[in-house]
Protein backbone atom coordinates (compact mmCIF):
# COMPACT_ATOMS: atom_id res chain seq x y z
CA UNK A 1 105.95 95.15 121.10
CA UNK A 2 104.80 98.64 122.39
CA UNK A 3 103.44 100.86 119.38
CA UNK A 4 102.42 104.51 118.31
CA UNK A 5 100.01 103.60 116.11
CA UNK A 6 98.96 107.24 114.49
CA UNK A 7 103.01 107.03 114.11
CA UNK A 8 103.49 103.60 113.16
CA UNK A 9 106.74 103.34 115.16
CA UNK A 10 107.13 99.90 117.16
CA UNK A 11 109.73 98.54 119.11
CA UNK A 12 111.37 95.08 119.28
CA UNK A 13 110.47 93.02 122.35
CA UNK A 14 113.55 94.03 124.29
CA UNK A 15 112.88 97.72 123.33
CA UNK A 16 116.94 98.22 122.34
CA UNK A 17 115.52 98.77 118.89
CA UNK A 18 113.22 101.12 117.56
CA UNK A 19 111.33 100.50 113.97
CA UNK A 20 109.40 103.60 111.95
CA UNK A 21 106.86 102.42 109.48
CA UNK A 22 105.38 105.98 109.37
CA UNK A 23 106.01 106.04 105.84
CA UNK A 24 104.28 102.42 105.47
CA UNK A 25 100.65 102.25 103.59
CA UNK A 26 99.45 99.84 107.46
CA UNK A 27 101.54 97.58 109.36
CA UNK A 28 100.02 94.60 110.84
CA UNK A 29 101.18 92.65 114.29
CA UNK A 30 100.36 89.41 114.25
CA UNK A 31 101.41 88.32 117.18
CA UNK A 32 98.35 88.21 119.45
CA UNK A 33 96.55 86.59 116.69
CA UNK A 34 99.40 83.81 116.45
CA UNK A 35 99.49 83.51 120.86
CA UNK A 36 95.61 82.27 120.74
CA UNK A 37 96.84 78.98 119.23
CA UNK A 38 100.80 79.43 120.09
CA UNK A 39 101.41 75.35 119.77
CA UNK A 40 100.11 75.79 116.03
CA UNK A 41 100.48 78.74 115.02
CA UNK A 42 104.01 80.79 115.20
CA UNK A 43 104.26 84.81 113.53
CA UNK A 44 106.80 87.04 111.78
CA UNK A 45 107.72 90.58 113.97
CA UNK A 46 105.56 92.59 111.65
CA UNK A 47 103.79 92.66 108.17
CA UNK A 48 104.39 95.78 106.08
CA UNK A 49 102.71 97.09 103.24
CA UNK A 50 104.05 99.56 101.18
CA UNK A 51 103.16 100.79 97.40
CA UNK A 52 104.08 97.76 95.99
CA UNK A 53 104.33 94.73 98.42
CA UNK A 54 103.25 92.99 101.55
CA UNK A 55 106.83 92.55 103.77
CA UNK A 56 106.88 90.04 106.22
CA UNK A 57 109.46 91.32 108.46
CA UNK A 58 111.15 88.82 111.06
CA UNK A 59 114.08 90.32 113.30
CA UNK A 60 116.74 88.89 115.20
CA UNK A 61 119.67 90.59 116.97
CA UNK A 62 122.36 88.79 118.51
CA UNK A 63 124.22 91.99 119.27
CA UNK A 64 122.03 93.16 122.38
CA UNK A 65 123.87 94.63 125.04
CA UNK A 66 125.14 92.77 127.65
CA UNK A 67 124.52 89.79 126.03
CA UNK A 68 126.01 86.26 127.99
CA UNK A 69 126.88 84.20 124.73
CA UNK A 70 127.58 85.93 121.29
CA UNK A 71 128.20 82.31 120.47
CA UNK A 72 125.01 80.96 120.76
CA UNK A 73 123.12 82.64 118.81
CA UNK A 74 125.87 81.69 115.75
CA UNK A 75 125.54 77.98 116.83
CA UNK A 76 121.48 78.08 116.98
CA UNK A 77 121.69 79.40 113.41
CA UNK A 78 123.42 76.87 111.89
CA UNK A 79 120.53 74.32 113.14
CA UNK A 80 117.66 72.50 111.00
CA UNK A 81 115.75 73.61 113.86
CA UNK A 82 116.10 77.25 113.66
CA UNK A 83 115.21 77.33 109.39
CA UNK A 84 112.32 75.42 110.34
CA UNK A 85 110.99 77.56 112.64
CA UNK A 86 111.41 80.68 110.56
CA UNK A 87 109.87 78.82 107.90
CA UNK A 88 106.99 78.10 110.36
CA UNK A 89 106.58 82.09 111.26
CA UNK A 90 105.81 82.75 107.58
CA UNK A 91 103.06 80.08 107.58
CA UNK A 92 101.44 81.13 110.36
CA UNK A 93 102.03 84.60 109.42
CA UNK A 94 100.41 83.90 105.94
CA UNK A 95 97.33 81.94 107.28
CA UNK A 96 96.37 84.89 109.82
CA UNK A 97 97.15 87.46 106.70
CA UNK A 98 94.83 86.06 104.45
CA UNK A 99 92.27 85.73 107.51
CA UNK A 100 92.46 89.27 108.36
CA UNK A 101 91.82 90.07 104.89
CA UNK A 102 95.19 91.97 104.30
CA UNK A 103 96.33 91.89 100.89
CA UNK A 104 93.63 92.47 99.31
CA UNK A 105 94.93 93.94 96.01
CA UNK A 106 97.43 91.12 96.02
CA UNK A 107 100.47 92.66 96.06
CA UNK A 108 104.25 90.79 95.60
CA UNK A 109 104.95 89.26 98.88
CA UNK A 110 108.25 88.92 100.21
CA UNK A 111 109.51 87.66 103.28
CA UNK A 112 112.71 89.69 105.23
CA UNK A 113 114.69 88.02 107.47
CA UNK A 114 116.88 90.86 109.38
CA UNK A 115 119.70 89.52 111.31
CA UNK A 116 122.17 91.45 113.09
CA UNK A 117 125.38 89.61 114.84
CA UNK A 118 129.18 89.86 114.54
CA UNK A 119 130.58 89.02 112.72
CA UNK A 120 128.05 89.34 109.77
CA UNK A 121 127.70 86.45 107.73
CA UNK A 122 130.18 85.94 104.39
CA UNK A 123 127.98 85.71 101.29
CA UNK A 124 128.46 82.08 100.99
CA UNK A 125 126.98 81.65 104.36
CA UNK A 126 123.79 83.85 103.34
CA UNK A 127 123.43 81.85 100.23
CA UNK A 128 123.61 78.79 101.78
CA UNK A 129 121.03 79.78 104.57
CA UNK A 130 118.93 81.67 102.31
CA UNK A 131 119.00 78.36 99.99
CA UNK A 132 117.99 76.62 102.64
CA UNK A 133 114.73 78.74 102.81
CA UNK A 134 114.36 78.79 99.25
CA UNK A 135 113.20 74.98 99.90
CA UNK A 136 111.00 75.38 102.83
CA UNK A 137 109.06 78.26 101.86
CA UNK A 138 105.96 77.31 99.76
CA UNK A 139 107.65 79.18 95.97
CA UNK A 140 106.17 76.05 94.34
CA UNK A 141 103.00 77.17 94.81
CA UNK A 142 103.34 80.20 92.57
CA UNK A 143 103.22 77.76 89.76
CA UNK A 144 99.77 75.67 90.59
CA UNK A 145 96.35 76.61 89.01
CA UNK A 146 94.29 76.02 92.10
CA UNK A 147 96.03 78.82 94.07
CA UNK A 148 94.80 82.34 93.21
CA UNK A 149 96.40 84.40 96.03
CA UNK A 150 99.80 85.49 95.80
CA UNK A 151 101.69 83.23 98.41
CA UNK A 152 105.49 83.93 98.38
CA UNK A 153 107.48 86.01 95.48
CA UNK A 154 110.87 86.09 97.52
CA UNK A 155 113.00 86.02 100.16
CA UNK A 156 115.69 87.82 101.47
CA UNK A 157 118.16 87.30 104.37
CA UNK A 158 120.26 90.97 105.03
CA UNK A 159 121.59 92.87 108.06
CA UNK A 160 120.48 96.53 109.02
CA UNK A 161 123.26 97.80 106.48
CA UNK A 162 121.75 95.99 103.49
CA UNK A 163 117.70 97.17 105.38
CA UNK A 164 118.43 100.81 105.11
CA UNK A 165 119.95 100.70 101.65
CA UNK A 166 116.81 98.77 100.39
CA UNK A 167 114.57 100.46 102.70
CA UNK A 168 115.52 103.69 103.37
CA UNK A 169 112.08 104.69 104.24
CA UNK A 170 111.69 102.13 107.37
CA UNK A 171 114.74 103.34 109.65
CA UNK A 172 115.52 101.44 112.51
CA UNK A 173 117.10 103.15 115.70
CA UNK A 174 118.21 102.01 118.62
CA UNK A 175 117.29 103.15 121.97
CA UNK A 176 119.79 106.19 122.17
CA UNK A 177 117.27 107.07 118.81
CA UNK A 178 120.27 107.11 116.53
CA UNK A 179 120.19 104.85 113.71
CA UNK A 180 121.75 101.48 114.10
């Protein structure tokens, strides 16, 4: 994922679609970090921090152009194996977090993921997927003594509609540079 840095504007890996974080307090890219030990180790798109929280930001876009199977992507979603490997990006993500020292004032933590694909999901689909997260992702930890970082406050599965209404201040374009 290319990046302006002084701009804080990235790009996903198929550069169709264009993310500003200009407005962000830093954004950090894991992903080279999480390649050195790629069998172990997997990484969220990108970590934001704003005034108030750390964002762990995972995207996925089954609407790219051109695209062979709209299908798949629908089918892949609905398998144990896909939760557990976005449950296995926030770990990773988390571990090389707390090892860059990021989140130092140990702000709420929330992990975002954005998926785009038609048709969008129903709401009892997103609660059941996001449900489904609820149990992988390491909440019970916010309730044990011995841990004194912030780990996990929520999580959210939305589309780019629900992103800019929550997020107005991160817009996301696509390559034409009009907002998606």
């Amino acid at each position: 994922m290319q990046n302006d840095r002084s701009r804080k504007i990235f790009w996903d890996e198929n550069h169709n679609v264009q993310f500003d974080f200009s407005n962000a307090v830093s954004v950090f890219e894991p992903h080279n970090l999480a390649n050195m030990y790629s069998e172990y180790l997997s990484d969220v798109d990108f970590v934001i921090e704003d005034q108030e929280k750390l964002i762990c930001l995972e995207y996925k876009n089954a609407n790219v152009k051109n695209a062979n199977n709209t299908d798949a992507f629908k089918q892949k979603i609905d398998t144990e194996e896909f939760w557990k490997k976005i449950a296995k990006k926030y770990y990773g993500t988390m571990f090389l977090v707390w090892a860059c020292n990021k989140n130092q004032t140990d702000k709420v933590v929330q992990y975002v993921l954005l998926i785009e694909c038609n048709p969008s999901f129903d709401d009892a689909l997103k609660k059941r997927f996001v449900m489904k997260m609820m149990r992988q992702l390491p909440f019970k930890y916010n309730s044990q003594s011995e841990i004194h970082k912030r780990v996990i406050d929520d999580f959210c599965l939305m589309d780019l509609k629900e992103w800019r209404v929550r997020y107005p201040q991160f817009p996301i374009y696509d390559t034409e540079f009009s907002k998606v």
